[in-house]
Structure formats: structure tokens, C-alpha cells
Protein backbone atom coordinates (compact mmCIF):
# COMPACT_ATOMS: atom_id res chain seq x y z
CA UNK A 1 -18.74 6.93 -10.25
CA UNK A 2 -19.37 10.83 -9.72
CA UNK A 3 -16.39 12.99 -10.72
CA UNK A 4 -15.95 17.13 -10.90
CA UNK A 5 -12.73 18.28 -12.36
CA UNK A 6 -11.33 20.56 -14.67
CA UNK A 7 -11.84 20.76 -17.70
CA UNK A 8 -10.50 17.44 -19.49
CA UNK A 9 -12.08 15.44 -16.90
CA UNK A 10 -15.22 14.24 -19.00
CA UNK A 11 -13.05 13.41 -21.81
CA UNK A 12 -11.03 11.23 -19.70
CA UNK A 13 -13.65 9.43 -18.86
CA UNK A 14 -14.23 8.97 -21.85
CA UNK A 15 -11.13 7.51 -23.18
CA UNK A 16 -10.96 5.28 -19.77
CA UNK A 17 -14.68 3.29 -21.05
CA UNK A 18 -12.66 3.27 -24.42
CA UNK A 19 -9.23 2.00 -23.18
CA UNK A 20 -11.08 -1.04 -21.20
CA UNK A 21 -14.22 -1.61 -23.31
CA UNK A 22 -12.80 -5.06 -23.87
CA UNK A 23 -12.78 -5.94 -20.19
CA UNK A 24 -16.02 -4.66 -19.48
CA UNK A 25 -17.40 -6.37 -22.48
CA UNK A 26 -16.31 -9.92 -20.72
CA UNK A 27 -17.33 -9.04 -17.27
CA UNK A 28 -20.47 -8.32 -18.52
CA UNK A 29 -21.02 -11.31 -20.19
CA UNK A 30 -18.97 -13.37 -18.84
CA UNK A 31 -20.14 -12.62 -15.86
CA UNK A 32 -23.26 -10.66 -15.64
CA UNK A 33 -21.99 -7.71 -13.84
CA UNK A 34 -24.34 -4.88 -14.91
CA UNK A 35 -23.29 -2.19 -17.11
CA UNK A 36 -24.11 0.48 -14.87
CA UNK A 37 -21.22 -0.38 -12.70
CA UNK A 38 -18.89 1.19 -14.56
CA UNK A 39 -21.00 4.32 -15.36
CA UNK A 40 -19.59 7.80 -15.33
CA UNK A 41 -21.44 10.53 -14.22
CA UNK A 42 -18.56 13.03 -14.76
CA UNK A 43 -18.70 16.99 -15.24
CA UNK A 44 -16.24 19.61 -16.14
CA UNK A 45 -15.88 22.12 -13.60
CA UNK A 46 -15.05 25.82 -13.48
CA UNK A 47 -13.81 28.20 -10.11
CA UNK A 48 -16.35 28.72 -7.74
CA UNK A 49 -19.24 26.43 -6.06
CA UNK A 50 -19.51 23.18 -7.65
CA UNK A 51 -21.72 21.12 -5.16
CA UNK A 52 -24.15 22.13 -2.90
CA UNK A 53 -26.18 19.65 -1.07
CA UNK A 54 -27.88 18.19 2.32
CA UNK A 55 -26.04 21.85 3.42
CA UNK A 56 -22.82 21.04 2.36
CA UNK A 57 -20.77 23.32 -0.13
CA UNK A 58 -18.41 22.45 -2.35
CA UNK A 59 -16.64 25.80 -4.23
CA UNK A 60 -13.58 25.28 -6.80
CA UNK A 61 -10.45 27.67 -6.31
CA UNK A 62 -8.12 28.25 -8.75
CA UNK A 63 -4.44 27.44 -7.84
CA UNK A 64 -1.05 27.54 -9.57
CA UNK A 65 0.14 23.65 -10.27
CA UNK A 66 3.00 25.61 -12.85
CA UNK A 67 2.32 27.38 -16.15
CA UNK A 68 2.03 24.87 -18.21
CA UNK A 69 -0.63 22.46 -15.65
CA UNK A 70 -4.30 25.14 -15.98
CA UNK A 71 -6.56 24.52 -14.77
CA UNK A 72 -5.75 22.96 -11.26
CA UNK A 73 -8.29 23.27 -8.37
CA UNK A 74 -8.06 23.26 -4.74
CA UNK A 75 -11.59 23.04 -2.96
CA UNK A 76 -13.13 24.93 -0.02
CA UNK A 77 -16.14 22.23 1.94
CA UNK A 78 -18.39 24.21 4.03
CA UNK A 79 -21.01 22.09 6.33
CA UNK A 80 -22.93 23.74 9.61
CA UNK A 81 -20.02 26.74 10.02
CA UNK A 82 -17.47 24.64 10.12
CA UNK A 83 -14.63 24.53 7.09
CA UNK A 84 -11.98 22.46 5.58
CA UNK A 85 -9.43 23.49 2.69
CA UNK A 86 -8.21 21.52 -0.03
CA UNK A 87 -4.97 23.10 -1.39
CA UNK A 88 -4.64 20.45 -4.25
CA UNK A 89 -1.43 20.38 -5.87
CA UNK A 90 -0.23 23.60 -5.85
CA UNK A 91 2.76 26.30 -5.40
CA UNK A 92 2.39 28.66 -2.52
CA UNK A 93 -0.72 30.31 -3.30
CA UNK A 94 -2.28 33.44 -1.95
CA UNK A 95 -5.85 32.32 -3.41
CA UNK A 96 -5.26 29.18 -1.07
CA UNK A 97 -3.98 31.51 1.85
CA UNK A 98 -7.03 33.61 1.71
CA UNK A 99 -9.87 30.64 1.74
CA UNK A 100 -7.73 28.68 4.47
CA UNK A 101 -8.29 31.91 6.69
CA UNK A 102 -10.60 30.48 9.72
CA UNK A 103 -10.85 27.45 8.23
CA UNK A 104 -10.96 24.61 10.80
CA UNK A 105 -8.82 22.22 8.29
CA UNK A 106 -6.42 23.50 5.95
CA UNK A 107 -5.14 20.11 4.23
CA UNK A 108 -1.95 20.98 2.24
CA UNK A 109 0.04 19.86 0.43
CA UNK A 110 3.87 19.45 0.81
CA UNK A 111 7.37 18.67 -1.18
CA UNK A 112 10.64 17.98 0.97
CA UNK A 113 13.24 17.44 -1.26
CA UNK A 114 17.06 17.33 0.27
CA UNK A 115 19.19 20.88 -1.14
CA UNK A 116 21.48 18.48 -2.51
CA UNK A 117 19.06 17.12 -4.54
CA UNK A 118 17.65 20.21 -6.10
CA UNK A 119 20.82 22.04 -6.69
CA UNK A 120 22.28 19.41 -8.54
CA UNK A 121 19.13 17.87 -10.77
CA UNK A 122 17.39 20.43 -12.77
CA UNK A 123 14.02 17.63 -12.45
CA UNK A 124 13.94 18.08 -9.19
CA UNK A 125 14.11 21.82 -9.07
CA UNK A 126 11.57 21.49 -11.53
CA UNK A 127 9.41 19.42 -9.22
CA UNK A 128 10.27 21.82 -6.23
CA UNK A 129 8.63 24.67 -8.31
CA UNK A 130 5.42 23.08 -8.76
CA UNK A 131 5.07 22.14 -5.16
CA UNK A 132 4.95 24.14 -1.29
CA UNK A 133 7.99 23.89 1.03
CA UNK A 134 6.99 23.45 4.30
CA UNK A 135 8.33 26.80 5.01
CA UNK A 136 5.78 28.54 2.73
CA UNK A 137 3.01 26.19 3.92
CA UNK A 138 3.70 26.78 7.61
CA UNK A 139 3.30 30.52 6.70
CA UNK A 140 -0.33 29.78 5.39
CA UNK A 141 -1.36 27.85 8.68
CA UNK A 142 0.06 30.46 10.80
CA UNK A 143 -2.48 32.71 8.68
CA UNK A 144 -5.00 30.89 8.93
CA UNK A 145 -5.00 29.64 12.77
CA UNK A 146 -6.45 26.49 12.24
CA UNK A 147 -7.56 24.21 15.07
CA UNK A 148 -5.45 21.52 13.05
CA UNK A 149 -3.70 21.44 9.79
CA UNK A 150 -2.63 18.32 7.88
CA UNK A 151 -0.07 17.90 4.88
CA UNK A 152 -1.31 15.44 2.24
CA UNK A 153 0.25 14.80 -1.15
CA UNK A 154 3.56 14.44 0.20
CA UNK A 155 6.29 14.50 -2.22
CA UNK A 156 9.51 13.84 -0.79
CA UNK A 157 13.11 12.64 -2.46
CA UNK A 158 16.15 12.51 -0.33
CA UNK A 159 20.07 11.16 -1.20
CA UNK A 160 19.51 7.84 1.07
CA UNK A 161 16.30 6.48 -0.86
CA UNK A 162 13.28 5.23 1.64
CA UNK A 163 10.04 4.13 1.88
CA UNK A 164 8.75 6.83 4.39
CA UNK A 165 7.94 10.43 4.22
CA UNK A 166 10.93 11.90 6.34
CA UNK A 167 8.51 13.35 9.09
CA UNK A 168 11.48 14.91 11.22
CA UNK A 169 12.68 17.13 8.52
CA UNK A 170 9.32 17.93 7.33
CA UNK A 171 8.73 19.33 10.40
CA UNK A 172 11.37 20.09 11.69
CA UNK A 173 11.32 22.80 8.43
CA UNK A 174 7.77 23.42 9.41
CA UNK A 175 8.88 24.47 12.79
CA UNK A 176 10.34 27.53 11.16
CA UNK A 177 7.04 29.12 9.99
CA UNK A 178 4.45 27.92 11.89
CA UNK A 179 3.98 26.52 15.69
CA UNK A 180 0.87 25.23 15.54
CA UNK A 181 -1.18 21.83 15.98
CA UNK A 182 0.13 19.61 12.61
CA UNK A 183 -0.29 16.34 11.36
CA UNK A 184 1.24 14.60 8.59
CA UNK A 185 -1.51 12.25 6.62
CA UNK A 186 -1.65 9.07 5.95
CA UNK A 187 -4.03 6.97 3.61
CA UNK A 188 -7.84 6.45 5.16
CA UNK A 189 -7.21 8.72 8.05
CA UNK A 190 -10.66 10.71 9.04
CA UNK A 191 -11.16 13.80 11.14
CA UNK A 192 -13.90 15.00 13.31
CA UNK A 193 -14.57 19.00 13.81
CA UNK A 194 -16.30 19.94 16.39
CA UNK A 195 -15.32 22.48 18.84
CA UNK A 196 -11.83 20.68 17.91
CA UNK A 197 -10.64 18.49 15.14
CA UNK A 198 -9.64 15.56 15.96
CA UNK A 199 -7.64 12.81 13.99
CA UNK A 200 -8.27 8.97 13.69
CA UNK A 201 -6.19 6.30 11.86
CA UNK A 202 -7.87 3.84 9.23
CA UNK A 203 -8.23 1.44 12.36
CA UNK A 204 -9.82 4.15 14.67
CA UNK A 205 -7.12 5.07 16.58
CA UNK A 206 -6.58 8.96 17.37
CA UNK A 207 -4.26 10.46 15.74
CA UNK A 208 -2.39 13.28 18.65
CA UNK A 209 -0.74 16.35 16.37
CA UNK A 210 2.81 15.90 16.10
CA UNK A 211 3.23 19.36 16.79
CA UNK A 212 0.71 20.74 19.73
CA UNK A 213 -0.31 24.22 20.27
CA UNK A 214 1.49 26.69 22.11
């Protein structure tokens, strides 16, 4: 397995071949997996280009996760002119605004916690300040005049508990800041750029932007 992180991310590595060398020690001779399955090839990163091969680019950005969570990285991929933006967990960032301008896919993102919730429980104020409101991310799409943008890393508490990201209100609050093409991500979904991006579900289906362009 190839990982880049911060710094830490080596050592964790580490500590995981550690934590389960008991387990790997049976299925390896119990039952002759080979121990190069669970090799690490793992390498502490710092801001700036981390990968670049077969003509695609990989460069780190520096975001702010909180005080007390540095480093934390959002990623800029570059391939054949075309660009997509990582934010990775982040507050509202103008490091994040400035790579996502032009970029073809800004991927951000997002926390939608209900008022009531935040006023009255300090933890989730405190999550609230290590995360974007949709108002603050919708300003960094409308900056960057994507052909699509995309929240991932939804975090999301409301008074009625439930299962699913509360789409309305996260857009609704979206709405406010930003009028643009928008999708909300799900797990295995894929995009296409091209002259467009385009959206497709884990079992191929295409995705239309819950909010179209003007």
C-alpha cells in the first residue's frame, strides 16, 4: 500500500504492522499469504508537489484543520490542463480558495450542524470551527467557477437523529453563496472532465447536479 501524508504518517504505519503483527504472523503461515501484502511503502510529506507521474501532478497545500491538528493537507491533481481540488478537512481557507480558482473540480468539504445544536453544546461548536459551512464553501465555488463542485466529508448532526446527510438544508444554505452546478458525494462515485464534468454513481449511473447552472 502507497501512502503520502503528513508528517506522522510513516510512523503510523509503523505502529499499524506492530498492532497486527500477530495476525499477519498466522495468515502467513497459516495460510501462505505472502508478506509483501501487507507492505508499506509510506512517505512523509511536506506543502508543495508530492507526485508527479505519467503527466499527472500531485502538489500538497497547507490548510487549517484547527490549531491544535498541523499539519493537514488538501491536494491540487493536475493531468492534460485539466484540475481537481482536494480541500481535505479544513476551515474556510483562502490557500484552498486560491488553488480551486479555474479548477474544473473543487471537492469540499462540508459541516451542517442545526443552530440549536451548536449554541447549546460547546462540542459541537467545537466541531463547527474545524469544519466549512456551506455558506463559506459556496463562496469558494462562486470564486472559483467550476464546471462542477462536489462536497465530500460531510459532517452533519441535527436534533431528529438520521442516517442521511440532510441534502435540502445543505443546499438549501448553499443556495445563499453560490448558484452554481453542485453535487453532494457519495461513496465510489467517479467523474469524467472533459469539456464538462460529469458524475456517475458506483453502478454507472450519471449523477445530474442537484443544483444546475444559471
Amino acid at each position: 500500500m502507497v501512502l503520502y501524508g503528513p508528517k506522522g504518517t510513516v510512523a503510523m504505519t509503523e505502529h499499524l504492522s506492530k498492532a497486527f503483527s500477530e495476525d499477519i504472523r498466522i495468515r502467513i503461515d497459516d495460510e501462505d499469504n505472502p508478506p509483501a501484502g501487507v507492505a508499506f511503502a509510506a512517505k512523509d510529506i511536506e506543502p508543495g508537489p508530492v507526485y508527479e507521474r505519467n503527466g499527472v501532478k500531485v502538489t500538497a497545500i497547507e490548510v487549517n484543520h484547527g490549531e491544535k491538528i498541523k499539519p493537514a493537507f488538501g491536494y491540487v491533481v493536475e493531468f492534460d490542463g485539466k484540475k481537481v481540488v482536494l480541500s481535505g478537512d479544513t476551515r474556510p481557507d483562502a490557500r484552498v480558495a486560491k488553488a480551486a480558482e479555474g479548477a474544473d473540480l473543487p471537492i469540499h468539504e462540508v459541516a451542517v450542524i442545526e443552530p440549536e445544536l451548536s449554541k447549546s453544546y460547546p462540542s459541537y461548536r467545537a466541531i463547527e470551527d474545524h469544519h466549512t459551512l456551506p455558506e463559506d464553501a459556496g463562496r469558494i465555488f462562486t470564486s472559483a467557477k467550476p464546471k462542477l463542485a462536489v462536497y465530500s466529508h460531510i459532517v452533519f448532526a441535527t436534533l431528529k437523529p438520521v442516517q442521511d446527510v440532510p441534502e435540502d438544508a445543505l443546499i438549501a444554505r448553499t443556495q445563499t453563496t453560490y448558484k452554481g452546478p453542485l453535487i453532494v458525494g457519495r461513496d465510489l462515485m467517479s467523474f469524467v472532465i472533459s469539456d464538462k464534468v460529469e458524475a456517475f454513481a458506483a453502478n454507472g449511473d450519471v449523477v445530474p447536479p442537484l443544483m444546475a447552472a444559471p
